[in-house]
PDB file of N, CA and C in Angstrom:
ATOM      1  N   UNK A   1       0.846  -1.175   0.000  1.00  0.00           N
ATOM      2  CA  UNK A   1       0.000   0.000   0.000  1.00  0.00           C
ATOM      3  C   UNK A   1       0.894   1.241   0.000  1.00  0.00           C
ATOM      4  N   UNK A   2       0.486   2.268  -0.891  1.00  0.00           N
ATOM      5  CA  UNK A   2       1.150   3.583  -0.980  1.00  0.00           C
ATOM      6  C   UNK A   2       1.237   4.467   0.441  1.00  0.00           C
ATOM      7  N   UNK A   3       2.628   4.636   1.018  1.00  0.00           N
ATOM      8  CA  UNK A   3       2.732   5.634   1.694  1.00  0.00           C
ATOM      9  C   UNK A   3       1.601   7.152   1.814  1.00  0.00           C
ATOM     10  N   UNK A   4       0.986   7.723   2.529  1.00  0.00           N
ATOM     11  CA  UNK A   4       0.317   8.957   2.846  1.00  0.00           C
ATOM     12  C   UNK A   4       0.960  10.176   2.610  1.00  0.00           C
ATOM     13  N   UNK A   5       2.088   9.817   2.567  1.00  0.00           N
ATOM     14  CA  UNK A   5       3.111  10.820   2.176  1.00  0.00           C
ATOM     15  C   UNK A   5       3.062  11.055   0.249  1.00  0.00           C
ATOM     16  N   UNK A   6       3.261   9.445  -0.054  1.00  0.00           N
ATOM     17  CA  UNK A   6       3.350   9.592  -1.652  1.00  0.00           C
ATOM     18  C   UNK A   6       1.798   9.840  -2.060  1.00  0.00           C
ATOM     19  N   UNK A   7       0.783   9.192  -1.540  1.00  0.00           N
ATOM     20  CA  UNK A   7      -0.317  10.213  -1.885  1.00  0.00           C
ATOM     21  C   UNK A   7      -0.402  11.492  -1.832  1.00  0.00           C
ATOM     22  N   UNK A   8      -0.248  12.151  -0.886  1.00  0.00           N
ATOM     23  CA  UNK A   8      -0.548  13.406  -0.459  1.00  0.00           C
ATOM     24  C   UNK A   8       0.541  14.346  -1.328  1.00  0.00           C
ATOM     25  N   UNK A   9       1.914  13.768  -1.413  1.00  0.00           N
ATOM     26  CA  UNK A   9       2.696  15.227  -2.364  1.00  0.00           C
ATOM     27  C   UNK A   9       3.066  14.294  -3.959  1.00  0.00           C
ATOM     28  N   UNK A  10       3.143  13.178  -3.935  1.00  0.00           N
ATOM     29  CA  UNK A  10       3.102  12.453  -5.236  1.00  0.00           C
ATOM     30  C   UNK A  10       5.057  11.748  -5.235  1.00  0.00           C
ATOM     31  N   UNK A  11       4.855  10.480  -5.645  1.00  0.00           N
ATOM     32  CA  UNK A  11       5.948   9.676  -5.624  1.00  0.00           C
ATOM     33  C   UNK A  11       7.056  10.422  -6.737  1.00  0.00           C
ATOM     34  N   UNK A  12       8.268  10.716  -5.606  1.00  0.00           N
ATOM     35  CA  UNK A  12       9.197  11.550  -6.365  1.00  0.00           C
ATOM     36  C   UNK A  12      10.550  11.177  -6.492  1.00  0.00           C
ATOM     37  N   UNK A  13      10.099   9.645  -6.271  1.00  0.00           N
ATOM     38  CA  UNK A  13      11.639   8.911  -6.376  1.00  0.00           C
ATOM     39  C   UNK A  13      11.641   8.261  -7.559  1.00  0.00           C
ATOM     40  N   UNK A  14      12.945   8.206  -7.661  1.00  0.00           N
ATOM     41  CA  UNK A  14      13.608   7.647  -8.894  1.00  0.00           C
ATOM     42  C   UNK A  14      13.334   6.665  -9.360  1.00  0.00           C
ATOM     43  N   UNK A  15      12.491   6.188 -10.170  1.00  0.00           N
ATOM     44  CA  UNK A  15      12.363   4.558 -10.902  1.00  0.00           C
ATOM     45  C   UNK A  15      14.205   3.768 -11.082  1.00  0.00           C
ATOM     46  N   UNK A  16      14.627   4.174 -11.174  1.00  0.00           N
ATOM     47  CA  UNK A  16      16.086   3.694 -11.721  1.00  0.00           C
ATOM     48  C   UNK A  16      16.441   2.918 -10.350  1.00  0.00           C
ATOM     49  N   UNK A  17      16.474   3.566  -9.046  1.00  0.00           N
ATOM     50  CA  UNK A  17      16.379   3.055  -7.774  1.00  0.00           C
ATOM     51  C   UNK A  17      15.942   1.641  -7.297  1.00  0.00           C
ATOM     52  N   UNK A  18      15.349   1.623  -7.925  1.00  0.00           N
ATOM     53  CA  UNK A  18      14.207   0.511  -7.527  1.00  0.00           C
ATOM     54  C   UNK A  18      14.744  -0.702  -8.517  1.00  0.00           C
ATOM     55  N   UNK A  19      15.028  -0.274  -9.912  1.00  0.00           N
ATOM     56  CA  UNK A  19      15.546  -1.029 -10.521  1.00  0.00           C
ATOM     57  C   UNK A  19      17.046  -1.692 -10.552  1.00  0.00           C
ATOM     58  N   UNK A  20      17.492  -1.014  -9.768  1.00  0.00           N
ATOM     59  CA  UNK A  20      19.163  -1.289  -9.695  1.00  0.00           C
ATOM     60  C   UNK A  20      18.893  -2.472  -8.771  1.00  0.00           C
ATOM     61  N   UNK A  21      17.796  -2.410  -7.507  1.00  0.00           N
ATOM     62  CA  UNK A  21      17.910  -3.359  -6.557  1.00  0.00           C
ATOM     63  C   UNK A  21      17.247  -4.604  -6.778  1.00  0.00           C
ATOM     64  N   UNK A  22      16.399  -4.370  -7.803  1.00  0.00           N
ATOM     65  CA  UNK A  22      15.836  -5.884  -8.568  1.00  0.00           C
ATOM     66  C   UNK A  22      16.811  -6.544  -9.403  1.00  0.00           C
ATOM     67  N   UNK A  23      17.478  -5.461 -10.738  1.00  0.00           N
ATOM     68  CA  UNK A  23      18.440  -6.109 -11.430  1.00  0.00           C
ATOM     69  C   UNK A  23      19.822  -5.290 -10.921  1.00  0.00           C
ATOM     70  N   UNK A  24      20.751  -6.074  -9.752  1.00  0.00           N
ATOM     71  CA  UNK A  24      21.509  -5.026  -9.573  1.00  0.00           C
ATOM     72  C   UNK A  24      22.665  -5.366 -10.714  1.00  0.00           C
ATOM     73  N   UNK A  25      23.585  -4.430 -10.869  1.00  0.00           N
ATOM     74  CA  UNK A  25      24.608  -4.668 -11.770  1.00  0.00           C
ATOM     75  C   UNK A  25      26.001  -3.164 -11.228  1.00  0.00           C
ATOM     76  N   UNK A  26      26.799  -3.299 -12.107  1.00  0.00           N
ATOM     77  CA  UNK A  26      28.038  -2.617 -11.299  1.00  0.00           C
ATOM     78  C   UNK A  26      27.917  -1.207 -12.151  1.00  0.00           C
ATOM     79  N   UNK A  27      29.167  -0.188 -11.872  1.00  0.00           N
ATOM     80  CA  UNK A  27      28.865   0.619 -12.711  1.00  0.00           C
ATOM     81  C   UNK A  27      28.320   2.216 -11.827  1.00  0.00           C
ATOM     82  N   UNK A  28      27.813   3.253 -12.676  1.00  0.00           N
ATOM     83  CA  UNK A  28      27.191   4.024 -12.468  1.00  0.00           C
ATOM     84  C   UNK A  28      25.847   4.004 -11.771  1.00  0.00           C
ATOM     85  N   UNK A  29      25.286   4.444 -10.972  1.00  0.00           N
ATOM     86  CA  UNK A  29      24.241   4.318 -10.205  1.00  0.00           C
ATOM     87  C   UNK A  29      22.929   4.002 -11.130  1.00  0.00           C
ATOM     88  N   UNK A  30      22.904   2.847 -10.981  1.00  0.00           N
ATOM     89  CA  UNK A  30      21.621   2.350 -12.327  1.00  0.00           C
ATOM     90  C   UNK A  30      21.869   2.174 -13.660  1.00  0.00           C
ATOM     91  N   UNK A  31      22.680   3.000 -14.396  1.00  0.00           N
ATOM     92  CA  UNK A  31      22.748   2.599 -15.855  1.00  0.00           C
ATOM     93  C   UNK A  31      22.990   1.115 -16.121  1.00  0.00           C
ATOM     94  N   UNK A  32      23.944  -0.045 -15.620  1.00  0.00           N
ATOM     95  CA  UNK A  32      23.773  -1.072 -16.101  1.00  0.00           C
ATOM     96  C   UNK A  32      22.394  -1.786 -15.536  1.00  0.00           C
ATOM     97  N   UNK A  33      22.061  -1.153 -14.689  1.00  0.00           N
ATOM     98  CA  UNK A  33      20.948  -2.312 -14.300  1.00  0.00           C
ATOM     99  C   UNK A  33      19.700  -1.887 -14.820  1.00  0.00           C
ATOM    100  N   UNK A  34      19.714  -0.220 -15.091  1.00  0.00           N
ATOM    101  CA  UNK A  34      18.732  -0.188 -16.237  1.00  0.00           C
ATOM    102  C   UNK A  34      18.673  -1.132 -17.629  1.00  0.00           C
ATOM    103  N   UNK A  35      20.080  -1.086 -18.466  1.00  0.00           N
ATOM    104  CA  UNK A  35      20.248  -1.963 -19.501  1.00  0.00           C
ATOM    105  C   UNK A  35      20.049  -3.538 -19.239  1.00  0.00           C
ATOM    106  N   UNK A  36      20.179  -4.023 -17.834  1.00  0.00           N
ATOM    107  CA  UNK A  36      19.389  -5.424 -17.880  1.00  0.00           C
ATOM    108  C   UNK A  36      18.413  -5.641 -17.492  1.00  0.00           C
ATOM    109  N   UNK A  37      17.803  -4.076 -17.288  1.00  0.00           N
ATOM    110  CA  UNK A  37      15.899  -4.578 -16.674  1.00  0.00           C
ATOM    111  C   UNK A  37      15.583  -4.351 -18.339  1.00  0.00           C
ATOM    112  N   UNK A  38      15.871  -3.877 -18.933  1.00  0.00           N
ATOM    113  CA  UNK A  38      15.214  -3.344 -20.100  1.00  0.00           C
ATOM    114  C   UNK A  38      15.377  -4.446 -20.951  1.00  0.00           C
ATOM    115  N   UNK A  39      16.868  -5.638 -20.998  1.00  0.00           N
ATOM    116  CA  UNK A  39      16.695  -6.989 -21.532  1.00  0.00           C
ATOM    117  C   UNK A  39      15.668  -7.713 -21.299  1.00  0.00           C
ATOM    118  N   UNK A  40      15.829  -7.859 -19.792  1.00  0.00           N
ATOM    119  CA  UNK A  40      14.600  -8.500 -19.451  1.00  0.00           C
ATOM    120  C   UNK A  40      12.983  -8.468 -19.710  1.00  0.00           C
ATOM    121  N   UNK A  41      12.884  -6.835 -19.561  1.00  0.00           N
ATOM    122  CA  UNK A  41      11.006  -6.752 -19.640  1.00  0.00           C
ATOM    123  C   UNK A  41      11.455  -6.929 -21.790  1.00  0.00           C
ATOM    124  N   UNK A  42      12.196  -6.814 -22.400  1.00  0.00           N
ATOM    125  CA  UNK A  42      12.117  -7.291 -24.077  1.00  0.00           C
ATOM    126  C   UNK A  42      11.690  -8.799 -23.903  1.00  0.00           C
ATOM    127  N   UNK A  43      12.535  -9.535 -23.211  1.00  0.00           N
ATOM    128  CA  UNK A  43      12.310 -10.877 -22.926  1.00  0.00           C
ATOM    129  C   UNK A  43      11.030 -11.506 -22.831  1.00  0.00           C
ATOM    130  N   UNK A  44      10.434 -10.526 -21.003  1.00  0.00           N
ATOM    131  CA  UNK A  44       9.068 -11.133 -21.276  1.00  0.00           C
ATOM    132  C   UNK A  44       7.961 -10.680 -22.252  1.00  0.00           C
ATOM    133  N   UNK A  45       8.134  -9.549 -22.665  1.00  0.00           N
ATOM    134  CA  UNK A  45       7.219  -8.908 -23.763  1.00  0.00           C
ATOM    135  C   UNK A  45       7.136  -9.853 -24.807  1.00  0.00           C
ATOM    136  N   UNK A  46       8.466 -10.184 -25.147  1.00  0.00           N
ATOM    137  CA  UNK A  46       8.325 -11.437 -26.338  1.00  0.00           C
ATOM    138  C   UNK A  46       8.210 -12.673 -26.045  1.00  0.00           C
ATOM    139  N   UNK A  47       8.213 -13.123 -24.984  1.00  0.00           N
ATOM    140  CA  UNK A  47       7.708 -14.212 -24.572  1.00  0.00           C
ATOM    141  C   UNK A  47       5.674 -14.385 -24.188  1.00  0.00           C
ATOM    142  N   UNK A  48       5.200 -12.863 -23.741  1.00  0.00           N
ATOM    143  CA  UNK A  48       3.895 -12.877 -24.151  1.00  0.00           C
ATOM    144  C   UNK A  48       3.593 -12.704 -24.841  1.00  0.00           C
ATOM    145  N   UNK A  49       3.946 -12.568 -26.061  1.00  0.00           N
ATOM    146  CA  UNK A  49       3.462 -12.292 -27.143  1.00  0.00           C
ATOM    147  C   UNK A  49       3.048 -10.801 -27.231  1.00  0.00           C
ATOM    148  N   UNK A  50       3.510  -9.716 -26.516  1.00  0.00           N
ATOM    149  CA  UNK A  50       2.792  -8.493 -27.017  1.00  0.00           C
ATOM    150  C   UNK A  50       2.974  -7.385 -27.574  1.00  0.00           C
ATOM    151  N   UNK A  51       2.400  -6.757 -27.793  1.00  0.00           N
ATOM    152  CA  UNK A  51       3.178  -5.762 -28.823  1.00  0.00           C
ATOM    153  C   UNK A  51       4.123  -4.099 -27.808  1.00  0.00           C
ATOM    154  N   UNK A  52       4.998  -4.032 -27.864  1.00  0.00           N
ATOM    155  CA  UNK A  52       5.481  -3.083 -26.899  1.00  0.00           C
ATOM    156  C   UNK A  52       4.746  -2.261 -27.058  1.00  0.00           C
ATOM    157  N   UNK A  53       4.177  -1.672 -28.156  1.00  0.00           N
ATOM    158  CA  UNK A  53       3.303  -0.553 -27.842  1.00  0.00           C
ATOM    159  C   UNK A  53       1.655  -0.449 -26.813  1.00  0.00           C
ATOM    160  N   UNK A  54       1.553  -1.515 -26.312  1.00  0.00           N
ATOM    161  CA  UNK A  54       0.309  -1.949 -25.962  1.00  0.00           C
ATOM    162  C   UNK A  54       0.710  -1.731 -24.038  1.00  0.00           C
ATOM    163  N   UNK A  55       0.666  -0.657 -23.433  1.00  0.00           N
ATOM    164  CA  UNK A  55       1.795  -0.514 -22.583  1.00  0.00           C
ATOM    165  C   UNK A  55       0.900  -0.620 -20.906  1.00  0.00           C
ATOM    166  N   UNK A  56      -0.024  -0.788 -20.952  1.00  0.00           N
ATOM    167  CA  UNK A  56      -1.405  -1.297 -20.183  1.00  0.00           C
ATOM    168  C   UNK A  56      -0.877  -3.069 -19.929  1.00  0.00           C
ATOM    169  N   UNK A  57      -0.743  -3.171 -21.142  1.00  0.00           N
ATOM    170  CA  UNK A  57      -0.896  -4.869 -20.853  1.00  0.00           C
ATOM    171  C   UNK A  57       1.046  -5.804 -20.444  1.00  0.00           C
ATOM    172  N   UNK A  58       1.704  -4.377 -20.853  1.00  0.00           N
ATOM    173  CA  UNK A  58       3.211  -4.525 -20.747  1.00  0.00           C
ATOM    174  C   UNK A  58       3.347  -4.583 -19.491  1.00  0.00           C
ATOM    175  N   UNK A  59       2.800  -3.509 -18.998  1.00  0.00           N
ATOM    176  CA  UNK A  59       2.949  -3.199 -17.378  1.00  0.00           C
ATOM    177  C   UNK A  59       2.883  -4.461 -16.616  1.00  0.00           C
ATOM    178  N   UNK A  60       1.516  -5.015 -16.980  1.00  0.00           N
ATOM    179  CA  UNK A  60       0.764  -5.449 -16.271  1.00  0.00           C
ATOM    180  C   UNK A  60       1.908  -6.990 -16.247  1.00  0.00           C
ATOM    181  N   UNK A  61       2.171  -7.249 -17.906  1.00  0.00           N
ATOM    182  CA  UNK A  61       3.153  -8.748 -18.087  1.00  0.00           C
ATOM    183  C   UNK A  61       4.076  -8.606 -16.755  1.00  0.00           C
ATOM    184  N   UNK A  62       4.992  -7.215 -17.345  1.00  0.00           N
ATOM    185  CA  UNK A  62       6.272  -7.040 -16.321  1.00  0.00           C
ATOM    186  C   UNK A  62       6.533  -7.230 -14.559  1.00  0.00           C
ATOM    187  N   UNK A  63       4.726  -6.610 -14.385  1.00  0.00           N
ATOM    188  CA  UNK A  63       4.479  -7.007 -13.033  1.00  0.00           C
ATOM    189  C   UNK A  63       4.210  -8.061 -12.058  1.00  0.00           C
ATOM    190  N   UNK A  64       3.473  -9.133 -13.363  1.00  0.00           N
ATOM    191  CA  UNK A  64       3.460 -10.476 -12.803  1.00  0.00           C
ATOM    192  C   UNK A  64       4.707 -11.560 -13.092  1.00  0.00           C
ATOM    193  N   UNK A  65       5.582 -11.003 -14.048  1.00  0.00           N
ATOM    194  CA  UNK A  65       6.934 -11.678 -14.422  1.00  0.00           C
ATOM    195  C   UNK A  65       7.637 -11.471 -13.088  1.00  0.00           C
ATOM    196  N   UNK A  66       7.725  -9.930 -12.301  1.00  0.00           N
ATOM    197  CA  UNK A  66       8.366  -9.942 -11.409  1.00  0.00           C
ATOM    198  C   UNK A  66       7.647  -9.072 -10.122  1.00  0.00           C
ATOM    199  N   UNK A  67       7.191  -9.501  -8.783  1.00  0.00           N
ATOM    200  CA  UNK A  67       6.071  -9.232  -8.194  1.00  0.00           C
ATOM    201  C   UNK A  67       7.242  -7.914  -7.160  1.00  0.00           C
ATOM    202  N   UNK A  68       7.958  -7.823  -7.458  1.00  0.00           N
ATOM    203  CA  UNK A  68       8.747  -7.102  -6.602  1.00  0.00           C
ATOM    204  C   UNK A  68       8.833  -5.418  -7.327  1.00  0.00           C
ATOM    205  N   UNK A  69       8.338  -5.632  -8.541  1.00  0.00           N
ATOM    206  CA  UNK A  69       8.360  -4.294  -9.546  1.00  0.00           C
ATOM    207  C   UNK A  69       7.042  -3.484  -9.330  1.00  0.00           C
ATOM    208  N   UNK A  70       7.165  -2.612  -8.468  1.00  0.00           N
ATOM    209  CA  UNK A  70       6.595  -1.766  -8.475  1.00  0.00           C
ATOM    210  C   UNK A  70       5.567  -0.738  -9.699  1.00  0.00           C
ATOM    211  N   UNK A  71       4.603   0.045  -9.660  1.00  0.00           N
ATOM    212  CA  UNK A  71       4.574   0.852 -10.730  1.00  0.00           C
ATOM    213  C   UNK A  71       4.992   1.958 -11.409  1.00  0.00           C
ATOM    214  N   UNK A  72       5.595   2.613 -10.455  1.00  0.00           N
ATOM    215  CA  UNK A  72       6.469   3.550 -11.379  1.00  0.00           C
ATOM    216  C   UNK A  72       7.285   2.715 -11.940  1.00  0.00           C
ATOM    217  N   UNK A  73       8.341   2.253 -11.876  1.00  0.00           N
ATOM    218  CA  UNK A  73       9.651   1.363 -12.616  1.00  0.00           C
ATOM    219  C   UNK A  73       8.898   0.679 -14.031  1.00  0.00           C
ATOM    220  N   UNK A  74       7.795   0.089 -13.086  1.00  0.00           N
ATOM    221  CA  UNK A  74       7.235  -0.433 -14.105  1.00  0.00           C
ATOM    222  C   UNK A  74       6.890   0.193 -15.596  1.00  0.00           C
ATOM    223  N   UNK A  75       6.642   1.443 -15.251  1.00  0.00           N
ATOM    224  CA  UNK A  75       5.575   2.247 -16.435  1.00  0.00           C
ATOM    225  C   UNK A  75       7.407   2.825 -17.634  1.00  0.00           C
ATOM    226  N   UNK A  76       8.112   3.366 -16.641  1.00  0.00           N
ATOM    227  CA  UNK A  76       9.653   3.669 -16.467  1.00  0.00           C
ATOM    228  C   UNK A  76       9.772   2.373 -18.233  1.00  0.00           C
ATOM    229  N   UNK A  77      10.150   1.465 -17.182  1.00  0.00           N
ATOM    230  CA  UNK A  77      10.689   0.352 -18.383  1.00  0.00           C
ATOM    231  C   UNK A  77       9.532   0.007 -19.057  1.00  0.00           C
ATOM    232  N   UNK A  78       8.005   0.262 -19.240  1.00  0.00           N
ATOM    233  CA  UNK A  78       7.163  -0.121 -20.711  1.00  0.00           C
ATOM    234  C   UNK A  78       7.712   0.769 -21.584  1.00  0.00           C
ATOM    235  N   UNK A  79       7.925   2.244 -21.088  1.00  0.00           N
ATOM    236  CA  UNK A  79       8.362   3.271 -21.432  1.00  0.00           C
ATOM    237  C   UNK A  79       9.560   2.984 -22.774  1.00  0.00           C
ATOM    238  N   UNK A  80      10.769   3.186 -21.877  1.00  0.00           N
ATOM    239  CA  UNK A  80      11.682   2.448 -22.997  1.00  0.00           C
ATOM    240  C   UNK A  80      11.664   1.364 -23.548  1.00  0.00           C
ATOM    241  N   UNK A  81      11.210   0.136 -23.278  1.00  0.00           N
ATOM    242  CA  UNK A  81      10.879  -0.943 -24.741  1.00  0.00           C
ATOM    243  C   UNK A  81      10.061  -0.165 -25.234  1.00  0.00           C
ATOM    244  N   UNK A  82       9.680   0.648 -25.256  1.00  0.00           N
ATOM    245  CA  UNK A  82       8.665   0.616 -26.320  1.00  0.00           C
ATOM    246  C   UNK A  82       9.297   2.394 -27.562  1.00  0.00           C
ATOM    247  N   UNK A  83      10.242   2.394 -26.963  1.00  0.00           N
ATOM    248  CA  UNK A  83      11.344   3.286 -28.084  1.00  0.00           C
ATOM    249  C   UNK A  83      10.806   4.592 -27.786  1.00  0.00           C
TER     250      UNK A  83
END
């Protein structure tokens, strides 16, 4: 459940954050682990069959592929697969 805080002034943290600690990797603060969340959600996108532009149903793949992905990150990486 969303913090009262992130309701009340709106979630102002970094998607990249979140992603480094799901896919961590070395490097600059997130850039590689951006480049292997972004392998990954290609992965499952093409493994459901869907079209990256369809970014409702991307979300939704990415979220049940990995239950630890939040929705910002989430929306973050439909975002870039989808160019």
């Amino acid at each position: 459940m969303a913090s009262f805080e992130k309701l009340l002034w709106g979630d102002n943290t970094d998607p990249r954050r979140e992603l480094a600690e799901i896919f961590p990797g070395g490097g600059a603060v997130g850039a590689s682990s951006v480049v292997r969340a972004q392998e990954w959600a290609r992965g499952v996108i093409a493994d459901a069959g869907l079209d990256p532009a369809d970014e409702l149903r991307v979300i939704r793949a990415l979220r049940d592929a990995e239950p630890r992905l939040s929705l910002k990150p989430a929306r973050f990486l439909a975002a870039q697969v989808r160019g």
